[in-house]
PDB file of N, CA and C in Angstrom:
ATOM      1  N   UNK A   1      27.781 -20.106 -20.399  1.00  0.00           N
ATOM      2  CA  UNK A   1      27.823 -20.127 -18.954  1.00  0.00           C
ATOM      3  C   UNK A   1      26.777 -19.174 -18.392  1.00  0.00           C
ATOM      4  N   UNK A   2      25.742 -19.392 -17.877  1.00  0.00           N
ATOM      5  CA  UNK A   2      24.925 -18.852 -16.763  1.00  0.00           C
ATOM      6  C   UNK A   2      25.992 -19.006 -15.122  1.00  0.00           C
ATOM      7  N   UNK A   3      25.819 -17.094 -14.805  1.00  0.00           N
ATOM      8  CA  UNK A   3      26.055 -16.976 -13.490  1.00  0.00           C
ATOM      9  C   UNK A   3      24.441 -17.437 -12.552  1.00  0.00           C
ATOM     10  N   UNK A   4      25.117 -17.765 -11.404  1.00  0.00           N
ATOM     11  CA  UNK A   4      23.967 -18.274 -10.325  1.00  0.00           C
ATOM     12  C   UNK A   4      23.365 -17.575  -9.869  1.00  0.00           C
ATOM     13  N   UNK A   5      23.952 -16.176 -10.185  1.00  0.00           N
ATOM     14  CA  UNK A   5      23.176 -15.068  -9.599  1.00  0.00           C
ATOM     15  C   UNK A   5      21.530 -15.014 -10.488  1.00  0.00           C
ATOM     16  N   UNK A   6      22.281 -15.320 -11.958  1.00  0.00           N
ATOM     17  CA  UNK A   6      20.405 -14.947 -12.315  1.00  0.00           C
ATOM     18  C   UNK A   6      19.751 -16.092 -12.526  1.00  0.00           C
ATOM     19  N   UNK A   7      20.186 -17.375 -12.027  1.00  0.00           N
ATOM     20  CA  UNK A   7      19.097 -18.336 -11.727  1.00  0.00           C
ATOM     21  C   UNK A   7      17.920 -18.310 -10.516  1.00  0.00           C
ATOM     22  N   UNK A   8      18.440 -16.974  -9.439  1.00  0.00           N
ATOM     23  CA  UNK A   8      17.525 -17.313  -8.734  1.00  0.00           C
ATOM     24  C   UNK A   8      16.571 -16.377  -8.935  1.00  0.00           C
ATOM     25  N   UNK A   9      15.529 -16.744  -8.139  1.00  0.00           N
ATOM     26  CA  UNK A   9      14.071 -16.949  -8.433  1.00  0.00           C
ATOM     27  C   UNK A   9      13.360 -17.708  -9.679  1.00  0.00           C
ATOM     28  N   UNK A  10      14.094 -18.036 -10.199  1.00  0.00           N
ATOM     29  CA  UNK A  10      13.644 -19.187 -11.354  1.00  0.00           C
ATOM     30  C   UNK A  10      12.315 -19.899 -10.710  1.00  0.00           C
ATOM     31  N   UNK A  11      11.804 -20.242 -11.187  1.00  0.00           N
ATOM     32  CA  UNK A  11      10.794 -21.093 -11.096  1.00  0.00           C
ATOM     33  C   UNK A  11      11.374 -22.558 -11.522  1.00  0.00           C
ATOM     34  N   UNK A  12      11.113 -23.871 -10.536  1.00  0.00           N
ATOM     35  CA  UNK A  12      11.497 -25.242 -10.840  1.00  0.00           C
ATOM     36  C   UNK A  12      10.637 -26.284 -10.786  1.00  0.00           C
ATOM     37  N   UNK A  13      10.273 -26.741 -11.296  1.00  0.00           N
ATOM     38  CA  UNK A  13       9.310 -27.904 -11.270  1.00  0.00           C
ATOM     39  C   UNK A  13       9.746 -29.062 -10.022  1.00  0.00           C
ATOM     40  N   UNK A  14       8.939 -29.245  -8.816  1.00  0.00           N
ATOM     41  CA  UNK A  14       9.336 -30.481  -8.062  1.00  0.00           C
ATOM     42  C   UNK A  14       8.585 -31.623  -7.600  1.00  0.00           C
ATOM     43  N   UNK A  15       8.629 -32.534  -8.781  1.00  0.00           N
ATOM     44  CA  UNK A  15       8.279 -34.091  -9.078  1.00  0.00           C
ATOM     45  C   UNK A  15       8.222 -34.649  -8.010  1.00  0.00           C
ATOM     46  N   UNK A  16       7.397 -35.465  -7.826  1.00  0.00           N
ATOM     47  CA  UNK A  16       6.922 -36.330  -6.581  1.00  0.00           C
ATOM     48  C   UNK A  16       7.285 -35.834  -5.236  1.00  0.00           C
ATOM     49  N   UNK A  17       6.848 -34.242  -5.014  1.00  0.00           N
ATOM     50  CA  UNK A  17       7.398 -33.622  -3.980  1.00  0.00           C
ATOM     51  C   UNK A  17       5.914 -32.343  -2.968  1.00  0.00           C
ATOM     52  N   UNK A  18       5.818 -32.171  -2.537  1.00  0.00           N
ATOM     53  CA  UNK A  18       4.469 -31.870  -1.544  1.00  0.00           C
ATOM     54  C   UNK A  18       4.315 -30.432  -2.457  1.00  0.00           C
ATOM     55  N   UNK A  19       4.953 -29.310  -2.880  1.00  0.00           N
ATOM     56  CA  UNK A  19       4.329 -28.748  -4.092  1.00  0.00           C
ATOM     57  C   UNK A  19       5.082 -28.669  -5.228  1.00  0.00           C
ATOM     58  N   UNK A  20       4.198 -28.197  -6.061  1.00  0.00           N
ATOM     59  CA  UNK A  20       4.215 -28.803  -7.980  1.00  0.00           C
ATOM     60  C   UNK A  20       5.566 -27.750  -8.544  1.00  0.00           C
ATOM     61  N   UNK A  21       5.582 -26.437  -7.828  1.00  0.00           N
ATOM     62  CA  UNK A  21       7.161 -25.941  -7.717  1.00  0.00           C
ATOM     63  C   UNK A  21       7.698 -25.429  -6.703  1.00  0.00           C
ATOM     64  N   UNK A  22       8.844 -24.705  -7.008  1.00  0.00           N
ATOM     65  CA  UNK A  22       9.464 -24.057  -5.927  1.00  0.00           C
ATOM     66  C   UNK A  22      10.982 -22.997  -6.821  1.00  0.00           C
ATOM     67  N   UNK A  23      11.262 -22.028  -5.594  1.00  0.00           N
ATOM     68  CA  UNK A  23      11.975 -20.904  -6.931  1.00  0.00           C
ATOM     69  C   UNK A  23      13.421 -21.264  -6.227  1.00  0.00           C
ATOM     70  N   UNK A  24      14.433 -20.821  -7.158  1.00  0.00           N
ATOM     71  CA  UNK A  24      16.061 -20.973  -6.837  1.00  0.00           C
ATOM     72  C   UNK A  24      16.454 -20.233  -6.147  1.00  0.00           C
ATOM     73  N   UNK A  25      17.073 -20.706  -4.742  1.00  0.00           N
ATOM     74  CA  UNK A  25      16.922 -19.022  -4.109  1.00  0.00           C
ATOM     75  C   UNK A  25      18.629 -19.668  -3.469  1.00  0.00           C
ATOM     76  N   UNK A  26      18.982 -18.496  -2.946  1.00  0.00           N
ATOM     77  CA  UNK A  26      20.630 -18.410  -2.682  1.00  0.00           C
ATOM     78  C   UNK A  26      20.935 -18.799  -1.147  1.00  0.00           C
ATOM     79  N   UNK A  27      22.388 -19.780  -1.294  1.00  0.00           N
ATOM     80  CA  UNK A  27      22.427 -20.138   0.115  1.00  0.00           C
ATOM     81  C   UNK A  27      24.229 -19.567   0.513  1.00  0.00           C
ATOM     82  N   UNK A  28      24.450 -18.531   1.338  1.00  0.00           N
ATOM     83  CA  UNK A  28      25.748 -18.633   1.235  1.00  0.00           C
ATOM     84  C   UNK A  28      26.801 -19.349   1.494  1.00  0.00           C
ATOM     85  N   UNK A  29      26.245 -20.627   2.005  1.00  0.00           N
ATOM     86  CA  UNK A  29      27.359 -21.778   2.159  1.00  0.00           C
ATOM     87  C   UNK A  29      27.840 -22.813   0.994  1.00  0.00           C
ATOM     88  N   UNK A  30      27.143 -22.161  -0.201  1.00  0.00           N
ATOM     89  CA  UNK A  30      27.300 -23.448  -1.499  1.00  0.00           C
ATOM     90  C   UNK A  30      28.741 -22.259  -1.883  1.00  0.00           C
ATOM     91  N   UNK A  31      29.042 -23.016  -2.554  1.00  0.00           N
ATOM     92  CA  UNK A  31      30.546 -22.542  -3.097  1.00  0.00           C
ATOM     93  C   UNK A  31      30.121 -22.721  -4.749  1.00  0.00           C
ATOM     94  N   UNK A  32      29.898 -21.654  -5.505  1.00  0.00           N
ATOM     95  CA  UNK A  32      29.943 -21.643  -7.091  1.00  0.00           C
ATOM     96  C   UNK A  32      31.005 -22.043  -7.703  1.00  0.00           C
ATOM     97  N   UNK A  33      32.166 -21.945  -7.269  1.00  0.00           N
ATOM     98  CA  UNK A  33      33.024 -22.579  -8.108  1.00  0.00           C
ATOM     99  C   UNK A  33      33.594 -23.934  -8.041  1.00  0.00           C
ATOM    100  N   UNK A  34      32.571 -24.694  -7.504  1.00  0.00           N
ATOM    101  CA  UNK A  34      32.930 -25.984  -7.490  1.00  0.00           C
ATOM    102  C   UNK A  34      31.223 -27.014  -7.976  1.00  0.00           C
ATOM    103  N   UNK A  35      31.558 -27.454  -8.439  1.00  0.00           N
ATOM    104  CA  UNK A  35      30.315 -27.857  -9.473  1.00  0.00           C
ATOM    105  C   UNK A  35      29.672 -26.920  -9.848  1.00  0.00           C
ATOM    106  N   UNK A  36      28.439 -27.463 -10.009  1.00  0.00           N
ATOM    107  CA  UNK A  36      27.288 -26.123 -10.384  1.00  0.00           C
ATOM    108  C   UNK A  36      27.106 -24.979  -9.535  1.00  0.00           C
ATOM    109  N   UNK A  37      27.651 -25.379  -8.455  1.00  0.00           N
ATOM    110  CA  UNK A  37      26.637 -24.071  -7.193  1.00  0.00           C
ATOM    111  C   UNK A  37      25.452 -24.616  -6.627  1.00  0.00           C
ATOM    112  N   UNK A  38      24.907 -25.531  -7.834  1.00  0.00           N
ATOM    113  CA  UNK A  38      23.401 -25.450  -7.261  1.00  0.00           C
ATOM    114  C   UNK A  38      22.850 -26.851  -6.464  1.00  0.00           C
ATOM    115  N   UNK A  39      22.431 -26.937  -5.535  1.00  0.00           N
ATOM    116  CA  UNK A  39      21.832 -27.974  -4.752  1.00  0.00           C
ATOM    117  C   UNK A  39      20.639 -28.434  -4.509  1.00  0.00           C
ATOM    118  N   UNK A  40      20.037 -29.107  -4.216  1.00  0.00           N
ATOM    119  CA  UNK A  40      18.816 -29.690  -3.144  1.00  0.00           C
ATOM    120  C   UNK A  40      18.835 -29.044  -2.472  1.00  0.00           C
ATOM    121  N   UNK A  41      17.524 -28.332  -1.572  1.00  0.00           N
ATOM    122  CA  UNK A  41      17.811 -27.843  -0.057  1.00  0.00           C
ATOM    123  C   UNK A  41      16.657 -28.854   0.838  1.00  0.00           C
ATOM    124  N   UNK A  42      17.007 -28.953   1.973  1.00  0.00           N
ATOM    125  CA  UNK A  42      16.242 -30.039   2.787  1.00  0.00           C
ATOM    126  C   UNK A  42      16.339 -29.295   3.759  1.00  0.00           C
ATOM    127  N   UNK A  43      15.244 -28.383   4.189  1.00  0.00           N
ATOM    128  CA  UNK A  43      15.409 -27.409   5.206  1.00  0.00           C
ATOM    129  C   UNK A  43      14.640 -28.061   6.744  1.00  0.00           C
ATOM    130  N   UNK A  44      13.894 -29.418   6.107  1.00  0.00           N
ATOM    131  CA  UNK A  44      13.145 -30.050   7.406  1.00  0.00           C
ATOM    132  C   UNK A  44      14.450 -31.017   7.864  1.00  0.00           C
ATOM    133  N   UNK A  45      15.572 -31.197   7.429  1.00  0.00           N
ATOM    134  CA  UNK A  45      16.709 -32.087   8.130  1.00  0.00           C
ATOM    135  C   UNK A  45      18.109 -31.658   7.976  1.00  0.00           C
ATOM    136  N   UNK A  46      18.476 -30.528   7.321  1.00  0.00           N
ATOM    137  CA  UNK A  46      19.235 -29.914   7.064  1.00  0.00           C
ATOM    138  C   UNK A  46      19.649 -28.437   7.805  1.00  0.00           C
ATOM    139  N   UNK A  47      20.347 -28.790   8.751  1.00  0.00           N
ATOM    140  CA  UNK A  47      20.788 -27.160   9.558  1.00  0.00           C
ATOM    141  C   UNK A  47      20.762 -26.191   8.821  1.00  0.00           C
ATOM    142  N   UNK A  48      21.901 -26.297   7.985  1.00  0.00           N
ATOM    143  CA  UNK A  48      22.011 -25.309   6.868  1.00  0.00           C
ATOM    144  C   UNK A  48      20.934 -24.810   6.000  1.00  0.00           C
ATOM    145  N   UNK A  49      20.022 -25.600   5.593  1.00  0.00           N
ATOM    146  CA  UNK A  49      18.897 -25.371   4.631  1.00  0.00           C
ATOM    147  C   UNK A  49      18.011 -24.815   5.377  1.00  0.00           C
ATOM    148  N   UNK A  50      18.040 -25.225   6.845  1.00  0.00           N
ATOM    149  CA  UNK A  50      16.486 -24.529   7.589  1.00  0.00           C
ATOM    150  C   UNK A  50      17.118 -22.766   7.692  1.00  0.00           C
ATOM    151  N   UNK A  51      18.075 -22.854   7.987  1.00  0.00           N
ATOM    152  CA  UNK A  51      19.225 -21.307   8.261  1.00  0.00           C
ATOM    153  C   UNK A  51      19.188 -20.832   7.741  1.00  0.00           C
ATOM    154  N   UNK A  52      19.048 -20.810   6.390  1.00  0.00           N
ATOM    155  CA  UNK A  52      19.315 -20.145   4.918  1.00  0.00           C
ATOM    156  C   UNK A  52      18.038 -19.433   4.545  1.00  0.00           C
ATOM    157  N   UNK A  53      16.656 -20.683   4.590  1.00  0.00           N
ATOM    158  CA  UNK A  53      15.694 -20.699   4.571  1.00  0.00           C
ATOM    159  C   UNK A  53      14.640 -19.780   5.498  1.00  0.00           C
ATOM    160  N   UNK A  54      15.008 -19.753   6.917  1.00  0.00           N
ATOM    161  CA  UNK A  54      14.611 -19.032   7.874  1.00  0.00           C
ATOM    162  C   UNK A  54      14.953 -17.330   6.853  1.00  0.00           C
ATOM    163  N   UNK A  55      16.049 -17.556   7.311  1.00  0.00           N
ATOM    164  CA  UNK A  55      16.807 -16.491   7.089  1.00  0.00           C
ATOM    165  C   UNK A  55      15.986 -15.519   5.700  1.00  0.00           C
ATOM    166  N   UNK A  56      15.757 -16.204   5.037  1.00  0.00           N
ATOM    167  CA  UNK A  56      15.219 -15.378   3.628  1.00  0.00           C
ATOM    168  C   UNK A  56      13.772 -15.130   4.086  1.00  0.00           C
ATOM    169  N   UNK A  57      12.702 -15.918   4.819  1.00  0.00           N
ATOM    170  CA  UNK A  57      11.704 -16.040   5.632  1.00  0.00           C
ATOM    171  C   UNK A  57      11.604 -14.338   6.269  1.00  0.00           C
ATOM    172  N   UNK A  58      12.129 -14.464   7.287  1.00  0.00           N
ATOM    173  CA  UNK A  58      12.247 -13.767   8.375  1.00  0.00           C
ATOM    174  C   UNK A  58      12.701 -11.837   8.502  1.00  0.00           C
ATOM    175  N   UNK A  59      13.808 -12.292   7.382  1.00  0.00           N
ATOM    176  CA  UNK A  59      14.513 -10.503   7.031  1.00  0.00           C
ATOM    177  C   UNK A  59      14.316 -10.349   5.512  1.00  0.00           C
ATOM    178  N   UNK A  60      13.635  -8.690   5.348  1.00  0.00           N
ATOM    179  CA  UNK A  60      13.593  -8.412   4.412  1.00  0.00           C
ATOM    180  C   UNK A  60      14.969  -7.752   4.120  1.00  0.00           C
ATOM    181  N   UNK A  61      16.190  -7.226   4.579  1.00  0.00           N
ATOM    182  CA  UNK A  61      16.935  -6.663   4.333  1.00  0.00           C
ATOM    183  C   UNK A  61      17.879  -7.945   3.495  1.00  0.00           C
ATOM    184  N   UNK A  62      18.100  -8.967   4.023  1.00  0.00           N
ATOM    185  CA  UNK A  62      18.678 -10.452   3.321  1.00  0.00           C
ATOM    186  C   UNK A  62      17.967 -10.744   1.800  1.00  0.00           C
ATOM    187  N   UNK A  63      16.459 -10.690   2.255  1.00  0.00           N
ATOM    188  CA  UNK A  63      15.700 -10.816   0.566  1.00  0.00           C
ATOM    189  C   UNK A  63      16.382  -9.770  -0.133  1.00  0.00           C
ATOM    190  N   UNK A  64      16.346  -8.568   0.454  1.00  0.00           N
ATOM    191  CA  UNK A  64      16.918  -7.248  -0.706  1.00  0.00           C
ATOM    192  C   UNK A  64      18.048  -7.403  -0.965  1.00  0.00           C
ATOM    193  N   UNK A  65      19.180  -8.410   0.041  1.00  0.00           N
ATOM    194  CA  UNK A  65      20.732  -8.217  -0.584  1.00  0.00           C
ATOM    195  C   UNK A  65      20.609  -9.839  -1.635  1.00  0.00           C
ATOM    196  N   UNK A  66      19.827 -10.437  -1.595  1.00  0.00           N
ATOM    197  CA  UNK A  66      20.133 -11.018  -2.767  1.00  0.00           C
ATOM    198  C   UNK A  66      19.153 -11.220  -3.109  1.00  0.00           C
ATOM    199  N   UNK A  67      18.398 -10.006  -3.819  1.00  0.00           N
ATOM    200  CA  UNK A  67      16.885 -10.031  -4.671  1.00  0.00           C
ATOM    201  C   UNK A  67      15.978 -11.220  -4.583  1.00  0.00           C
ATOM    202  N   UNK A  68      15.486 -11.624  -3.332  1.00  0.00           N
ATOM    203  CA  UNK A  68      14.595 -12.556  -3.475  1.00  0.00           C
ATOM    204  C   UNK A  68      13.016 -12.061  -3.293  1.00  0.00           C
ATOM    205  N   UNK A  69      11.878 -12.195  -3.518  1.00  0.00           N
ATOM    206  CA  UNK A  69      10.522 -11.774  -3.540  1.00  0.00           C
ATOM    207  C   UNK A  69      10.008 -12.754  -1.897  1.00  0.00           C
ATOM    208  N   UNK A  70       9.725 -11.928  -1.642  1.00  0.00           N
ATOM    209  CA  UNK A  70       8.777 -12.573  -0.400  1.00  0.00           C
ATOM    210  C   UNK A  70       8.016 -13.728  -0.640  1.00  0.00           C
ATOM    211  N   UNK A  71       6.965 -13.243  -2.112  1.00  0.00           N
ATOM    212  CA  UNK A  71       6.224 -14.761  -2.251  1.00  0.00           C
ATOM    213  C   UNK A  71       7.306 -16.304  -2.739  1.00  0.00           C
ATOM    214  N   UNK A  72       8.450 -16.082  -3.100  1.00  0.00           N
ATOM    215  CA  UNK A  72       9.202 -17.084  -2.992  1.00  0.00           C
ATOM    216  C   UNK A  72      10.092 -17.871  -1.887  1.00  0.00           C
ATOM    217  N   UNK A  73       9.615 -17.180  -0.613  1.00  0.00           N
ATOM    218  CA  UNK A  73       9.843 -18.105   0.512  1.00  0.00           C
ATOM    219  C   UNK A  73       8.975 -18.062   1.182  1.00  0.00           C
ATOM    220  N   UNK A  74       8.094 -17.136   1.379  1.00  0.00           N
ATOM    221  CA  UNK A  74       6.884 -16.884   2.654  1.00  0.00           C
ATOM    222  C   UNK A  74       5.819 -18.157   2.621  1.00  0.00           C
ATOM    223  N   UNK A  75       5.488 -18.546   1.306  1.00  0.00           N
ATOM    224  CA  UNK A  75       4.060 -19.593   1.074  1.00  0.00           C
ATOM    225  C   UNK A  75       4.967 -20.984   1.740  1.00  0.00           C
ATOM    226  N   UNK A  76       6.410 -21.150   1.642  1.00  0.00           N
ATOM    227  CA  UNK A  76       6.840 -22.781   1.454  1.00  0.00           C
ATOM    228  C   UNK A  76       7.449 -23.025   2.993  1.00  0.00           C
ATOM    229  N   UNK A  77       6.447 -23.668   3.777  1.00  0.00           N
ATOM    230  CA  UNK A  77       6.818 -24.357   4.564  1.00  0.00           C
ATOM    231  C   UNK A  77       8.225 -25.513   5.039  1.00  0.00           C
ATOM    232  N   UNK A  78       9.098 -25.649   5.491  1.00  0.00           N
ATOM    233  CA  UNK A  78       9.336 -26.921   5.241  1.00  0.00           C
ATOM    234  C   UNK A  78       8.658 -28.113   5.764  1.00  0.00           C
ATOM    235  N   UNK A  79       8.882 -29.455   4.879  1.00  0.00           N
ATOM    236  CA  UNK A  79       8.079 -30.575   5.190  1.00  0.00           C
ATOM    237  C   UNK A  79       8.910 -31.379   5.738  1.00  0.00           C
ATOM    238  N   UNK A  80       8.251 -32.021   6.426  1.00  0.00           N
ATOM    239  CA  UNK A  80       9.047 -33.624   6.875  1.00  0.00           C
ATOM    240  C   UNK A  80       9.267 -34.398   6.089  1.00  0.00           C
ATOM    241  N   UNK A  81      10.267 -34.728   6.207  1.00  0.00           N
ATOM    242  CA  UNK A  81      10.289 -36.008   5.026  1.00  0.00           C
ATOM    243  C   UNK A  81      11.069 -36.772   5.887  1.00  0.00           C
ATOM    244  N   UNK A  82      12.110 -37.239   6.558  1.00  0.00           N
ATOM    245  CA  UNK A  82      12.235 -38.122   7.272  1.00  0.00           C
ATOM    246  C   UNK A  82      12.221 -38.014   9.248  1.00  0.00           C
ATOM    247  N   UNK A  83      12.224 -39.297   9.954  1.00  0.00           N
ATOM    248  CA  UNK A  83      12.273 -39.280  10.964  1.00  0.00           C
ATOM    249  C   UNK A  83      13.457 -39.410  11.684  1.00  0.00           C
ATOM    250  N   UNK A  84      14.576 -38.359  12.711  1.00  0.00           N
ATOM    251  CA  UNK A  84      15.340 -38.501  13.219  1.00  0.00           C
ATOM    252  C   UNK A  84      15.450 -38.950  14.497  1.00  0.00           C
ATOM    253  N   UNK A  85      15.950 -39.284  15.204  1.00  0.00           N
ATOM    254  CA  UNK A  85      16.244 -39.915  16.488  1.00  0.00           C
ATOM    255  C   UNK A  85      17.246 -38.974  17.373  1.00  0.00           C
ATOM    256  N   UNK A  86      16.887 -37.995  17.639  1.00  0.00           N
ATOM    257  CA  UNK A  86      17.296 -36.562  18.470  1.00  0.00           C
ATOM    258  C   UNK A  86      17.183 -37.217  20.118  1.00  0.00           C
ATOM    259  N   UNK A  87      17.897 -37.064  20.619  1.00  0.00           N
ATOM    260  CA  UNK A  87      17.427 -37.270  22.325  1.00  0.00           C
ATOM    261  C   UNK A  87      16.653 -37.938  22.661  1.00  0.00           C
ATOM    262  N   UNK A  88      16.657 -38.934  22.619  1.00  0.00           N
ATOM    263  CA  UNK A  88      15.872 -40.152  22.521  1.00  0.00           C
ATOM    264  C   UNK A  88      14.274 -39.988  22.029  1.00  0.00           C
ATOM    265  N   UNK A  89      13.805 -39.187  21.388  1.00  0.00           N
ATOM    266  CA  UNK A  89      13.273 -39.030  20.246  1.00  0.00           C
ATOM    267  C   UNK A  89      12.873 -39.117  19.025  1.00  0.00           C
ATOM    268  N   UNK A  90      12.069 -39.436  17.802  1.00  0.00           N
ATOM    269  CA  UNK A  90      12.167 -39.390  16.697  1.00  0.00           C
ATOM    270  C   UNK A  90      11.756 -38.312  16.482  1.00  0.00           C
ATOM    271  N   UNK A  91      12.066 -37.131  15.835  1.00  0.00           N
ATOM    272  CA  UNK A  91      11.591 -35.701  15.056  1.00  0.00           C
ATOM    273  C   UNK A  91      11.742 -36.144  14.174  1.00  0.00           C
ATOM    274  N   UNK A  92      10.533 -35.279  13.738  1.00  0.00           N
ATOM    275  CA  UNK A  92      10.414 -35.183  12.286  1.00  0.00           C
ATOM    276  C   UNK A  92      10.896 -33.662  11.414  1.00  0.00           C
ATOM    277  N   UNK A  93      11.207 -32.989  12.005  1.00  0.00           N
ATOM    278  CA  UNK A  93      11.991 -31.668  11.662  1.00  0.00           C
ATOM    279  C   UNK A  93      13.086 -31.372  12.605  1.00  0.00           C
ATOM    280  N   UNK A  94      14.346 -32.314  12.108  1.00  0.00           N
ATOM    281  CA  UNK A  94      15.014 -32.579  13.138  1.00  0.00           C
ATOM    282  C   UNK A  94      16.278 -31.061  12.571  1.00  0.00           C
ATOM    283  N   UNK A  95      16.256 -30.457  11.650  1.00  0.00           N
ATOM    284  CA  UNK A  95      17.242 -29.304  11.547  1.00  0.00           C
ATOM    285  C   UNK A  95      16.066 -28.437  12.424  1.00  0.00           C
ATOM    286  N   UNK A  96      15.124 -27.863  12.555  1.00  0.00           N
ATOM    287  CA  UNK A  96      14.352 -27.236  13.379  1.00  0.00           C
ATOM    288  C   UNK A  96      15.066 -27.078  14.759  1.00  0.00           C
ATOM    289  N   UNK A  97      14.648 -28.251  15.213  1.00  0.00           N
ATOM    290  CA  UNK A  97      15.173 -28.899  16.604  1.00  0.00           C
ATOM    291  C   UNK A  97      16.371 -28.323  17.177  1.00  0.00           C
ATOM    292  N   UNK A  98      17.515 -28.840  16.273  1.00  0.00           N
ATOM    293  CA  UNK A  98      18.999 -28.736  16.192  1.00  0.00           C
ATOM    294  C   UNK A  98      19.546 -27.117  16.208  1.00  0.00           C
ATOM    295  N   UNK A  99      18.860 -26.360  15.270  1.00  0.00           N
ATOM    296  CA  UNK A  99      18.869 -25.098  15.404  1.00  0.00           C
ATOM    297  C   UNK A  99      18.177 -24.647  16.399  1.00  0.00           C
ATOM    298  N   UNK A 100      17.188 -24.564  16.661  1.00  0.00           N
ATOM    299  CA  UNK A 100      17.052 -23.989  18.023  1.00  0.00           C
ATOM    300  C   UNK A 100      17.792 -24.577  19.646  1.00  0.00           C
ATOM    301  N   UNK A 101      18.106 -25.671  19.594  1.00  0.00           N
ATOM    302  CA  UNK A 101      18.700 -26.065  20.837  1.00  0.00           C
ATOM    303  C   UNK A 101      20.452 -25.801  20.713  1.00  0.00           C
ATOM    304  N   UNK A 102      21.165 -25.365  19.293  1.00  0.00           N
ATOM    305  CA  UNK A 102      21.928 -24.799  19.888  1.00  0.00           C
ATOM    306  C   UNK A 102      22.268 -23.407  19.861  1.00  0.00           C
ATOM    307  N   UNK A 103      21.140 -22.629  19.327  1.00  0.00           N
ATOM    308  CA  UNK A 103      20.866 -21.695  19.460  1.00  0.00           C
ATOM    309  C   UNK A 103      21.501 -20.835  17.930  1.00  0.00           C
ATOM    310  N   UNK A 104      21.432 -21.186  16.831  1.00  0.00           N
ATOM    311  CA  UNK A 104      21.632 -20.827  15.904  1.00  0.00           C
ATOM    312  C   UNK A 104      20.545 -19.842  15.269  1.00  0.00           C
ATOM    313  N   UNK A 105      21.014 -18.740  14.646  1.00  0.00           N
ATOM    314  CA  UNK A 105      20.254 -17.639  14.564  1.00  0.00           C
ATOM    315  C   UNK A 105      20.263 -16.902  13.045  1.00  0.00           C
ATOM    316  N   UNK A 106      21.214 -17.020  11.978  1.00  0.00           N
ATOM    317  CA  UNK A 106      21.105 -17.000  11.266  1.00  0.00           C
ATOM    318  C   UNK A 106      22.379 -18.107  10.102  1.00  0.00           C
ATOM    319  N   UNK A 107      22.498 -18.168   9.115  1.00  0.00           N
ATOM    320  CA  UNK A 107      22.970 -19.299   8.500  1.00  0.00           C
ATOM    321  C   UNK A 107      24.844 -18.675   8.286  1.00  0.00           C
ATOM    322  N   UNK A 108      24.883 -17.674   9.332  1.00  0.00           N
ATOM    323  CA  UNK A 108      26.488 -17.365   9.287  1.00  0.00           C
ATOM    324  C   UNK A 108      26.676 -17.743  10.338  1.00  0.00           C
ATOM    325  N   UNK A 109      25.799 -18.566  11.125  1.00  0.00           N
ATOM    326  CA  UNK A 109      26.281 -19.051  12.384  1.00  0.00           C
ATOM    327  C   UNK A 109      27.213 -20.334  12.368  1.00  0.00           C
ATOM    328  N   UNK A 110      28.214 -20.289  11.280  1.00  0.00           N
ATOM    329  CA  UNK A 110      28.510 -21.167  11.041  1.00  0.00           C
ATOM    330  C   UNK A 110      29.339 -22.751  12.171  1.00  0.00           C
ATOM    331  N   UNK A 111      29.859 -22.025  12.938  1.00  0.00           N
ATOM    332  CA  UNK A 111      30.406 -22.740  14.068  1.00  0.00           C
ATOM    333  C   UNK A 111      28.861 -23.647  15.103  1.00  0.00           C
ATOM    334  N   UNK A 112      27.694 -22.929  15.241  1.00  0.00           N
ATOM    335  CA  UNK A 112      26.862 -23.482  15.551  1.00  0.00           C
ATOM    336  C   UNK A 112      26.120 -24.732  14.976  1.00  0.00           C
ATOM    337  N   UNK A 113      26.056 -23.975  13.163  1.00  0.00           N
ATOM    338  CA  UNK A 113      25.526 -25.276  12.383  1.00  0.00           C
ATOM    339  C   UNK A 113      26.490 -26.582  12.365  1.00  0.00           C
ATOM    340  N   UNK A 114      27.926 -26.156  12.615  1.00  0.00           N
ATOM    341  CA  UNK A 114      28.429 -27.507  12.546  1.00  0.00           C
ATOM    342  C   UNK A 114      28.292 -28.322  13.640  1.00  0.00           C
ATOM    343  N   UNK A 115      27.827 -27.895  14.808  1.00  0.00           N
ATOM    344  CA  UNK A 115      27.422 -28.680  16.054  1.00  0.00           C
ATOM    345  C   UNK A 115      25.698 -29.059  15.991  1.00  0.00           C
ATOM    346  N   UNK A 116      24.872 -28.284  15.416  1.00  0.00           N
ATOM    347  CA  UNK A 116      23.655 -28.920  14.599  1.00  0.00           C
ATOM    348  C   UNK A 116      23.685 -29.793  13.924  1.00  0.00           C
TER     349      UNK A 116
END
């Protein structure tokens, strides 16, 4: 048994995906004791993933509480990958959107992301 704690920053290979990797980094809304822990993150359509993602982005005190390196979130953009239909709209970074219009601020905003 590997804990999830020392998978992250792993380095992962991502196949037919805009770059060639990307590192394991921690989201506090996955629950470890129910499957693996470990997920997909889709931070261009995903509330949660952009939240998490921001979040490790933005504060170094969050990188330091769960050892993440700057160069493992600072270089990775999120990408579009699909088109949503927001307010009579199609976005293409429709967790973006969603988080900022309801004003969600970090990924314990949890009552917000569920209205995102």
């Amino acid at each position: 048994e590997v804990p999830g704690k020392a998978l992250v920053g792993c380095r992962v290979k991502c196949p037919m995906a805009t770059f060639n990797f990307c590192h394991v980094l921690p989201m506090t809304t996955i629950k470890m004791d129910v499957g693996t822990g470990i997920v997909t993150s889709v931070p261009s359509d995903s509330p949660d993933d952009y939240a998490a993602l921001r979040d490790l982005r933005e504060s170094q005190g969050t990188r330091d509480f769960f050892g993440v390196k700057e160069e493992w979130v600072k270089p990775f953009d999120p990408v579009p990958i699909i088109g949503v239909e927001i307010d009579g709209e199609v976005r293409a970074m429709a967790a973006q959107y969603m988080c900022d219009k309801v004003g969600v601020t970090s990924q314990r905003d949890t009552e917000k992301l569920q209205r995102a």
